[in-house]
Protein backbone atom coordinates (compact mmCIF):
# COMPACT_ATOMS: atom_id res chain seq x y z
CA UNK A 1 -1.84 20.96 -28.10
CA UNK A 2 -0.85 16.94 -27.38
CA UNK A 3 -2.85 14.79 -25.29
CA UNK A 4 -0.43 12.23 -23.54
CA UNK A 5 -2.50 8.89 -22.76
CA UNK A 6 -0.93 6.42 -20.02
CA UNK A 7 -0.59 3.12 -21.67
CA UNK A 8 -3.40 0.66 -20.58
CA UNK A 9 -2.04 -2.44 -19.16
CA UNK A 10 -3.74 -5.72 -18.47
CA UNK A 11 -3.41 -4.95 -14.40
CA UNK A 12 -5.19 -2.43 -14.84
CA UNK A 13 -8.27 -4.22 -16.37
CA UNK A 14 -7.89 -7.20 -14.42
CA UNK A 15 -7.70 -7.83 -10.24
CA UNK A 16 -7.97 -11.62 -9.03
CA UNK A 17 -7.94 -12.10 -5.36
CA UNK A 18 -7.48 -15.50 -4.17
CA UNK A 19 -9.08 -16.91 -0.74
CA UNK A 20 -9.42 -20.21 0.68
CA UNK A 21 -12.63 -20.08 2.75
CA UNK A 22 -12.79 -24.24 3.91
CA UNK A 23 -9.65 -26.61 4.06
CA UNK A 24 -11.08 -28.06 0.55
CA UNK A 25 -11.99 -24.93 -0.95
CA UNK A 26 -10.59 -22.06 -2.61
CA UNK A 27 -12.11 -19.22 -4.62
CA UNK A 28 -10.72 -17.10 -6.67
CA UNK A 29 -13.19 -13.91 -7.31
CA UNK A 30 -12.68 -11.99 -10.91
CA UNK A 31 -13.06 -8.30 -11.59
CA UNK A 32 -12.23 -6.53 -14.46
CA UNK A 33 -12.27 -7.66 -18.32
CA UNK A 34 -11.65 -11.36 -19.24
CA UNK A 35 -9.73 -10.46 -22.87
CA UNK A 36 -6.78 -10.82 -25.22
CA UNK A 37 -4.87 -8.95 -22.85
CA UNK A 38 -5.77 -10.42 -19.56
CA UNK A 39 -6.58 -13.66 -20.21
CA UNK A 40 -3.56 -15.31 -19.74
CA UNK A 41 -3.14 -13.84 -16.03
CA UNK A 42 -6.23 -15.45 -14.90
CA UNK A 43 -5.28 -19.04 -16.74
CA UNK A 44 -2.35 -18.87 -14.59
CA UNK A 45 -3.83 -17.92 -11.73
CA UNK A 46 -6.51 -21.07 -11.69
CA UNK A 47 -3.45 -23.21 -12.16
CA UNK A 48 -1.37 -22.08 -9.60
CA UNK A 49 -4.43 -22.17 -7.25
CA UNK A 50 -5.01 -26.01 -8.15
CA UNK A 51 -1.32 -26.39 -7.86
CA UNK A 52 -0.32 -24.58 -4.64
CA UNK A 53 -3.39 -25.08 -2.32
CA UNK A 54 -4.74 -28.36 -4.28
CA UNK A 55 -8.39 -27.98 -3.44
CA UNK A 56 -11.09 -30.21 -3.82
CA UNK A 57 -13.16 -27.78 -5.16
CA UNK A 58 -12.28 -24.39 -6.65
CA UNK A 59 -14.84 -21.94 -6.87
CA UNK A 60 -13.91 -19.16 -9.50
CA UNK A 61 -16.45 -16.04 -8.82
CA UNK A 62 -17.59 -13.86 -11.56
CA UNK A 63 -19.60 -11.41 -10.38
CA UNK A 64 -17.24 -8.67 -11.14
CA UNK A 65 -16.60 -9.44 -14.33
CA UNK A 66 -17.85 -7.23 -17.38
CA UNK A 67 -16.07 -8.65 -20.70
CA UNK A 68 -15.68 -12.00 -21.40
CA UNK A 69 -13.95 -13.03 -24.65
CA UNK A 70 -13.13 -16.26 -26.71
CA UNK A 71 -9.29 -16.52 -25.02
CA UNK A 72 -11.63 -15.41 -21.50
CA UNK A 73 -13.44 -18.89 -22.00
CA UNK A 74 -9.77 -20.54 -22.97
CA UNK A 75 -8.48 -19.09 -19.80
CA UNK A 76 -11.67 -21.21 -17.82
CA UNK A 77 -11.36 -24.00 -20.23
CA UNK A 78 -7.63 -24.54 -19.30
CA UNK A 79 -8.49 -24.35 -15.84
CA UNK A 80 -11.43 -27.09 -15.47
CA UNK A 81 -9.44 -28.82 -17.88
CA UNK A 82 -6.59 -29.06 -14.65
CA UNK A 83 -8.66 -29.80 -12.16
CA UNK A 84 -10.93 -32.54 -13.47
CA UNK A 85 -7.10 -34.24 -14.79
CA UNK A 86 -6.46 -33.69 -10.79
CA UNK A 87 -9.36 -35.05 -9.79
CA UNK A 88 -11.00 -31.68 -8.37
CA UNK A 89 -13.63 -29.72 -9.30
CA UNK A 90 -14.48 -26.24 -10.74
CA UNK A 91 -17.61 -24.34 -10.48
CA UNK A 92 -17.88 -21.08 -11.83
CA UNK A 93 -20.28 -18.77 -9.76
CA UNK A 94 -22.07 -15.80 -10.42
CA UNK A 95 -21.71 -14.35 -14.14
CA UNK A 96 -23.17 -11.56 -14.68
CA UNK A 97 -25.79 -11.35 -17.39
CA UNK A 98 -23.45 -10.75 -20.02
CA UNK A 99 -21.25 -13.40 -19.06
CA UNK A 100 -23.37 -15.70 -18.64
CA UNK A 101 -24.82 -15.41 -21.98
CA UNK A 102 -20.98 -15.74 -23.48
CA UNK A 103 -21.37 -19.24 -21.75
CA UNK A 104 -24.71 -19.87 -23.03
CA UNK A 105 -24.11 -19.53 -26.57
CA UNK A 106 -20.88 -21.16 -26.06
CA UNK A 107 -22.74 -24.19 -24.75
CA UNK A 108 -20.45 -23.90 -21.33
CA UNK A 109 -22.98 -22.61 -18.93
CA UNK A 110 -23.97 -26.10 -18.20
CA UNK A 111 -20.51 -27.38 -17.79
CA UNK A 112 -18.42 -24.35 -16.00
CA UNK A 113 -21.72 -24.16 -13.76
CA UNK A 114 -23.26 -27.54 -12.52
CA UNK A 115 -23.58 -28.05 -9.29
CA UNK A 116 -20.62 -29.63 -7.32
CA UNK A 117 -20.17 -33.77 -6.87
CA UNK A 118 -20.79 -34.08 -2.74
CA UNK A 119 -20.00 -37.49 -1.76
CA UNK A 120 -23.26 -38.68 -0.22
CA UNK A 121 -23.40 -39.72 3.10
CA UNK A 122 -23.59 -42.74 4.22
CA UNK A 123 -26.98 -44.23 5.71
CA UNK A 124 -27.19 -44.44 9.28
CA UNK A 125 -28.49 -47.93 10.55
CA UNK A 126 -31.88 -47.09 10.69
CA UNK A 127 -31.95 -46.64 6.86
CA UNK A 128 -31.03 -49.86 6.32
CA UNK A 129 -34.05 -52.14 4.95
CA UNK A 130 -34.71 -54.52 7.98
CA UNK A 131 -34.62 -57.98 7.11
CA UNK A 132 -38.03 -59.71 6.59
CA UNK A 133 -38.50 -63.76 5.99
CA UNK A 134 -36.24 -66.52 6.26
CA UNK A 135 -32.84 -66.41 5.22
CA UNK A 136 -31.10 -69.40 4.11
CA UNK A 137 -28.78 -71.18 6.53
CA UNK A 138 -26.25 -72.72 4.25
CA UNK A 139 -26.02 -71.79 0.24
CA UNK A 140 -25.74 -75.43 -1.99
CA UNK A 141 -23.73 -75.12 -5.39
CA UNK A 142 -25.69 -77.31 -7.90
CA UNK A 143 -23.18 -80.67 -8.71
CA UNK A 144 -20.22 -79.90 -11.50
CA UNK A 145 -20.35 -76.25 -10.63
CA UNK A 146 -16.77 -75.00 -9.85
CA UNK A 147 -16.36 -72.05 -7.57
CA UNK A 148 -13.11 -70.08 -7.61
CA UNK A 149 -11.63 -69.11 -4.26
């Protein structure tokens, strides 16, 4: 009696769906095993996101993901490596416990995870300090003191 196994392919480990929920956002959400095999699929997938839709932000969800390995972490590397060289950001979301501890002991759970730059907004006008005292009419330059225009 043979047993006849179907060969196990990196598809078959790995799904990536890509979505763009805001005109400067797009997240692509990871299920599966982050390995040897599958790695390499979800490297150029974060690429071709930061490429083709040129976010400001890319959000690369976890939550599905089981297995994370050393070319995994490569794979996220390579990715925030992109988008900080483009000027964007990457924040990955939601690792699950074992995950996450790949990325603590790693020492990238602090970098792959911080919280995103927002520009901050600018003060409306009753923020500004008022102005208090006398302000000087005209500004003197001390003699011999050269002022370039």
């Amino acid at each position: 009696m043979s047993t006849k196994f179907s060969p196990v392919t990196a598809l078959a480990q790995l799904r990536i769906a890509t979505t763009c929920p805001s005109p400067t956002t797009a997240r692509v959400a990871v299920v599966g095993e982050v390995d040897l095999a599958t790695a390499t699929a979800l490297r150029d997938r974060l690429l071709s996101v930061l490429h083709d839709h040129t976010p400001a932000v890319l959000d690369v969800d976890l939550a599905g993901v089981t297995f994370l390995d050393c070319a995994g972490l490569r794979a996220l590397v390579a990715g925030r490596n992109a988008a900080v060289q483009a000027g964007r950001q990457i924040r990955v979301t939601h690792p699950q416990p074992i995950v996450r501890r790949v990325l603590e002991v790693t020492g990238l759970l602090g970098v792959l995870t911080a919280p995103i730059d927002q520009p901050e907004p600018l003060p409306t006008k009753s923020e500004y300090p008022s102005r208090t005292g006398p302000t000087p009419a005209t500004v003197t330059e001390p003699p011999g003191v050269m002022v370039a225009a």
